[in-house]
Protein backbone atom coordinates (compact mmCIF):
# COMPACT_ATOMS: atom_id res chain seq x y z
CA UNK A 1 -1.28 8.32 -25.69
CA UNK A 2 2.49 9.03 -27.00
CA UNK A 3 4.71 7.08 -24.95
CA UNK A 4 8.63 7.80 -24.47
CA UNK A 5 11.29 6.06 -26.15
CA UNK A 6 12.68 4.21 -23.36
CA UNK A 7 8.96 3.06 -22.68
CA UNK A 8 8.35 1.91 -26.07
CA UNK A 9 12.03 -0.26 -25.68
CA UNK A 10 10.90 -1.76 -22.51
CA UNK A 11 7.34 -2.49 -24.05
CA UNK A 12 9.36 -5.03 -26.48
CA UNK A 13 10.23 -7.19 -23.58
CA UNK A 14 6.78 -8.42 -22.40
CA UNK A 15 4.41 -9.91 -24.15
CA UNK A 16 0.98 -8.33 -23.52
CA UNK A 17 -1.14 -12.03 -24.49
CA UNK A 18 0.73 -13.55 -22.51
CA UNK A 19 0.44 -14.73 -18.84
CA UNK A 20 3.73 -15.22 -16.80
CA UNK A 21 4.78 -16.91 -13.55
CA UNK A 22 5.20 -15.10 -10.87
CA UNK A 23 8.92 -15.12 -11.26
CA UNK A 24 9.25 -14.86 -14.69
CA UNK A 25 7.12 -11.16 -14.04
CA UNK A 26 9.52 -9.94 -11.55
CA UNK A 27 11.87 -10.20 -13.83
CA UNK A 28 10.52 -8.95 -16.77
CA UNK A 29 9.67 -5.79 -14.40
CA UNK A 30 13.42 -5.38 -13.40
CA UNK A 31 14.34 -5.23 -16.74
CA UNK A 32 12.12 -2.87 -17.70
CA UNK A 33 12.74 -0.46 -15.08
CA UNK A 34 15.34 1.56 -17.16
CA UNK A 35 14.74 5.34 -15.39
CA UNK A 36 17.29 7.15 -13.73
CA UNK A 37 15.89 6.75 -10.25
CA UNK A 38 14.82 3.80 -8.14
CA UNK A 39 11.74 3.17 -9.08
CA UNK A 40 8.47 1.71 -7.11
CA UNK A 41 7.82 -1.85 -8.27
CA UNK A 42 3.83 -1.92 -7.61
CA UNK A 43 0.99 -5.14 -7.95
CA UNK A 44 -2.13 -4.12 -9.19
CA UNK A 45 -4.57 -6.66 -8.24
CA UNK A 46 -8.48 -6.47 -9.60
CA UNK A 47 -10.97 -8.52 -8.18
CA UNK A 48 -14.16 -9.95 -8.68
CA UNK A 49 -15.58 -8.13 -5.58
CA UNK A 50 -18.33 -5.28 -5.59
CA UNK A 51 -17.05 -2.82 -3.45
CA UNK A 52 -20.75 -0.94 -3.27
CA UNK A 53 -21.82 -3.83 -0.66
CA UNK A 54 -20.27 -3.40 2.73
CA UNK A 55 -19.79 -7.23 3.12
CA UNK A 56 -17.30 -7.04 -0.56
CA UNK A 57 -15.17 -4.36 0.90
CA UNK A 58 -11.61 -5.59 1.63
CA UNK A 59 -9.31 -3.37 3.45
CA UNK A 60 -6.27 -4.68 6.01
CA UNK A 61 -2.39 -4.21 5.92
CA UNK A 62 0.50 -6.49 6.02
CA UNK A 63 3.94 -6.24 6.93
CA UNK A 64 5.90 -6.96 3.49
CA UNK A 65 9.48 -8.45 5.00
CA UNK A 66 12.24 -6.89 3.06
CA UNK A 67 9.89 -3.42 3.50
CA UNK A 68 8.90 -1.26 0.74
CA UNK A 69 12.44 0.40 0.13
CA UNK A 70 11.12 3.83 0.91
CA UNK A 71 11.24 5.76 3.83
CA UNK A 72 7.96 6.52 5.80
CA UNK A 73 7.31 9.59 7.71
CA UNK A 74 4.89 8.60 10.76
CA UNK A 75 2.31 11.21 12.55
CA UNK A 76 0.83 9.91 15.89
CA UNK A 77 -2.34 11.75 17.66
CA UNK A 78 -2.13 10.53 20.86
CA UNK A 79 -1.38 12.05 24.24
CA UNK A 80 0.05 11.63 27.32
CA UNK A 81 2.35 8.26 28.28
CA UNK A 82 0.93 7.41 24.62
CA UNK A 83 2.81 10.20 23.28
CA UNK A 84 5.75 9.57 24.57
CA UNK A 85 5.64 5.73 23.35
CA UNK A 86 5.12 7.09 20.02
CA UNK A 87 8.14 9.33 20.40
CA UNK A 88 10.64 6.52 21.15
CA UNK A 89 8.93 3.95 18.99
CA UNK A 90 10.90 6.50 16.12
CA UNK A 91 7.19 8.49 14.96
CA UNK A 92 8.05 11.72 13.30
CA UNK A 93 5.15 13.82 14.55
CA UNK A 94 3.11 13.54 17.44
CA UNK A 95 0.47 15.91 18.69
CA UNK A 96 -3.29 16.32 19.46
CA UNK A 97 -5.82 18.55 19.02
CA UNK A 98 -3.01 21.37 18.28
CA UNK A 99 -2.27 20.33 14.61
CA UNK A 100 -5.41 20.46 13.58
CA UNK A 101 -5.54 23.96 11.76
CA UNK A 102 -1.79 23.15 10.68
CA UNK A 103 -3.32 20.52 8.77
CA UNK A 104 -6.37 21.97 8.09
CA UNK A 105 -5.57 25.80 7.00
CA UNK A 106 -2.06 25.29 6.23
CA UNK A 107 -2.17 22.48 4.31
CA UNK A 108 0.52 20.75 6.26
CA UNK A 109 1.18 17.31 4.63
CA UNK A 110 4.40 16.30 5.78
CA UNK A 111 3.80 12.72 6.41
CA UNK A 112 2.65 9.30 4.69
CA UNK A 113 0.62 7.34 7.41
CA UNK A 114 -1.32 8.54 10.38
CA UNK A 115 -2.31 6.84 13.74
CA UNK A 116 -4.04 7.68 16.14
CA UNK A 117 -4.96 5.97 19.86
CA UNK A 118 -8.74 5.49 19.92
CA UNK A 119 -9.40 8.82 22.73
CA UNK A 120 -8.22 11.30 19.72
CA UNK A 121 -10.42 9.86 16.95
CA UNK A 122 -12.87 12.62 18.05
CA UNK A 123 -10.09 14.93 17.33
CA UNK A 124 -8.97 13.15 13.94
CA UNK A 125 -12.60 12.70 12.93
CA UNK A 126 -12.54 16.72 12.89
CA UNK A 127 -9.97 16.38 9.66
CA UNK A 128 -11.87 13.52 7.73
CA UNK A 129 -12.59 15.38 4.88
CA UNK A 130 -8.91 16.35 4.16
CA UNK A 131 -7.20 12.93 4.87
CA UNK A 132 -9.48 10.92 3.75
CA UNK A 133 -9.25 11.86 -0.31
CA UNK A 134 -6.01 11.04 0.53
CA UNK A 135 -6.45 7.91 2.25
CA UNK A 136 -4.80 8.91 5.07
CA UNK A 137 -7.14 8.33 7.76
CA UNK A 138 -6.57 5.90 10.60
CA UNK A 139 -8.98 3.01 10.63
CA UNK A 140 -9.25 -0.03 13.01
CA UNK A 141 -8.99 -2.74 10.15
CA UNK A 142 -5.19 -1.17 8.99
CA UNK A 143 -4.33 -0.93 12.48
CA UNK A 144 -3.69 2.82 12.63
CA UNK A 145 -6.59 3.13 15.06
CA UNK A 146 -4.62 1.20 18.13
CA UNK A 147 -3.73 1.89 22.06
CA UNK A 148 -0.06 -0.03 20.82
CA UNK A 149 1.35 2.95 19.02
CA UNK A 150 4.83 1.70 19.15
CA UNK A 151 4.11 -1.71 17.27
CA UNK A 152 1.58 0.34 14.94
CA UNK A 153 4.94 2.94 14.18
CA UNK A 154 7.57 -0.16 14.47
CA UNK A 155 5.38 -2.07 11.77
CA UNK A 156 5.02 1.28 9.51
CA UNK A 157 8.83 1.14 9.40
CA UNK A 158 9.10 -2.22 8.58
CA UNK A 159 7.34 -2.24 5.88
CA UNK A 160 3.88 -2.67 6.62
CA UNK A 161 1.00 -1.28 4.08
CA UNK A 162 -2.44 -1.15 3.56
CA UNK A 163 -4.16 -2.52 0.67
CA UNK A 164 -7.76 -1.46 0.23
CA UNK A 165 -10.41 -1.53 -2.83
CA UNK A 166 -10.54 1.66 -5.05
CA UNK A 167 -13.86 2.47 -6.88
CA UNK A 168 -13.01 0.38 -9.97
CA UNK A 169 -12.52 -3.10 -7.16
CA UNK A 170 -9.08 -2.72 -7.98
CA UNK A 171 -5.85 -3.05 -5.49
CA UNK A 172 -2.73 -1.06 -5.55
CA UNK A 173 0.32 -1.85 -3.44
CA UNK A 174 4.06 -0.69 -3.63
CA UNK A 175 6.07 -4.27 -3.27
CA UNK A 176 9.17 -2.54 -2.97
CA UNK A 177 11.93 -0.65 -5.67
CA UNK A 178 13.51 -1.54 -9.11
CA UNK A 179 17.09 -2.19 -6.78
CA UNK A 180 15.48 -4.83 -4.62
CA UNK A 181 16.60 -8.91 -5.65
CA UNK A 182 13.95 -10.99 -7.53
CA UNK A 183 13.78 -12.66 -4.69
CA UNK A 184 12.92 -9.95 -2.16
CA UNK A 185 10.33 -8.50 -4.71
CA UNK A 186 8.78 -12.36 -4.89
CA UNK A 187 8.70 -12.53 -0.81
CA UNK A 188 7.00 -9.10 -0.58
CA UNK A 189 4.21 -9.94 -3.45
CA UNK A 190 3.83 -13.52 -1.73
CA UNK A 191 3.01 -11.91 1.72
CA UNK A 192 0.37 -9.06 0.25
CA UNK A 193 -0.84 -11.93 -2.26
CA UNK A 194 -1.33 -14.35 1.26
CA UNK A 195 -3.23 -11.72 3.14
CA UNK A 196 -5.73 -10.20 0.00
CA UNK A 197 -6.48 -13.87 -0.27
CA UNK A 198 -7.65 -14.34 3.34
CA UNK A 199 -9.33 -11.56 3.17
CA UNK A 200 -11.51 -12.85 0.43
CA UNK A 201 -14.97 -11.82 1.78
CA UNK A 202 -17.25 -15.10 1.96
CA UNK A 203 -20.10 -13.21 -0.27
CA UNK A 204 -17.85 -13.00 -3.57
CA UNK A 205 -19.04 -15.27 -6.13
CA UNK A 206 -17.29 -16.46 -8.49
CA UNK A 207 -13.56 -15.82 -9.65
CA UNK A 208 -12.15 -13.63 -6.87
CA UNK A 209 -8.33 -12.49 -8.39
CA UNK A 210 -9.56 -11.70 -11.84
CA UNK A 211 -6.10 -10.25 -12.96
CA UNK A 212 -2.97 -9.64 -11.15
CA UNK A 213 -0.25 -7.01 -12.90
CA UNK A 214 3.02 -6.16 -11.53
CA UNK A 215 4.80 -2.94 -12.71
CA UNK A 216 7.45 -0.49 -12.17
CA UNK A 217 6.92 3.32 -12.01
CA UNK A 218 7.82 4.15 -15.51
CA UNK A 219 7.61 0.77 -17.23
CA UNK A 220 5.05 -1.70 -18.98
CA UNK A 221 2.68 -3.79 -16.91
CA UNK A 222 3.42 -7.62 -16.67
CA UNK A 223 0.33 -9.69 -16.23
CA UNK A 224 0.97 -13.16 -13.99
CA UNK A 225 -1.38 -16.38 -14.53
CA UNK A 226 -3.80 -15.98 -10.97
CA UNK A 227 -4.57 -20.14 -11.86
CA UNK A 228 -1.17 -20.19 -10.01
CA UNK A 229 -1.58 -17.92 -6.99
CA UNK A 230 -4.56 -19.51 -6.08
């Protein structure tokens, strides 16, 4: 695969044997962030779960504390009083059964997390094969599925996300942008780090954070020593 010149550059600056503290990483992926936007600093975490058994599956959210430096567009189902609390907690949509073929046959995307209060998950379930390739649909565990739609929308705001295994037993989560202090990248990565940890499920044998990467959206990944996190 050809890579770019300013790749290549910013390839010089890591060393690809080596394992690096967590701060040393953060840095290394600040540096290397050299495009002309802000880009997404992400942690790729792969573990030594087996997603195919039910009891390995990890999936939660967390509330990273300086946020993820982008902004989120929120769609509630819910109705009634509900509604209205997801109006004023600041959600961008909020309907029922109505948006359904505006979804469905219109291929209306216009948002980047969905909730919905338990009553309209009949409703949702109707759309499960469009949102869920695209991992969009509400579930109990990420606290999208939840009668407290204005801390579920408040949360969203403030940075929460949802980490979840892909196929491969892998984890990808935005930690925040390329602009954001060492420090405030290091808080956010300690807080998803902290909660994929208690989530370990209590079947997993063996080593449980086989390899932990950090990155930026157009740069080299950093790999950080998990004997550390641990």
């Amino acid at each position: 695969m050809k890579r770019g010149k300013r790749y290549v550059e910013a390839a010089k600056l890591v060393d690809r044997t080596n394992l690096y503290d967590t701060a040393e990483a953060i840095t290394l992926v600040k540096k290397s962030a050299g495009a002309k936007f802000d880009e997404t600093v992400e942690a790729h975490i792969r573990t030594g779960c087996d997603g195919r058994h039910a009891d390995q599956q990890i999936r939660g959210a967390v509330v990273l504390p300086h946020g993820t430096g982008k902004e989120v567009k929120v769609l509630v189902f819910a109705k009634g009083d509900k509604a209205t609390e997801a109006q004023a907690a600041g959600a961008e949509f909020v309907g029922g059964e109505e948006l359904i073929p505006k979804i469905q046959n219109e291929g209306w995307f216009d948002f980047d997390v969905v909730v919905a209060t338990p009553d309209m998950m009949g409703v949702v379930g109707r759309l499960g094969r469009v949102l869920g390739p695209k991992g969009l649909m509400p579930n109990p565990k990420a606290g999208t599925v939840t009668m407290d739609v204005t801390k579920a929308v408040k949360d969203i705001k403030a940075g929460k996300v949802e980490y979840r295994l892909d196929k491969t037993n892998i984890i990808h989560v935005p930690i925040g942008k390329a602009s954001f202090t060492e420090e405030q990248l290091a808080d956010n990565f300690h807080a998803l780090l902290d909660a994929i940890i208690k989530a370990k499920p209590s079947t997993v044998k063996g080593q449980y954070l086989k390899s932990v990467t950090v990155t930026s959206t157009m740069g080299p990944g950093v790999r950080i020593n998990t004997v550390k996190l641990v």
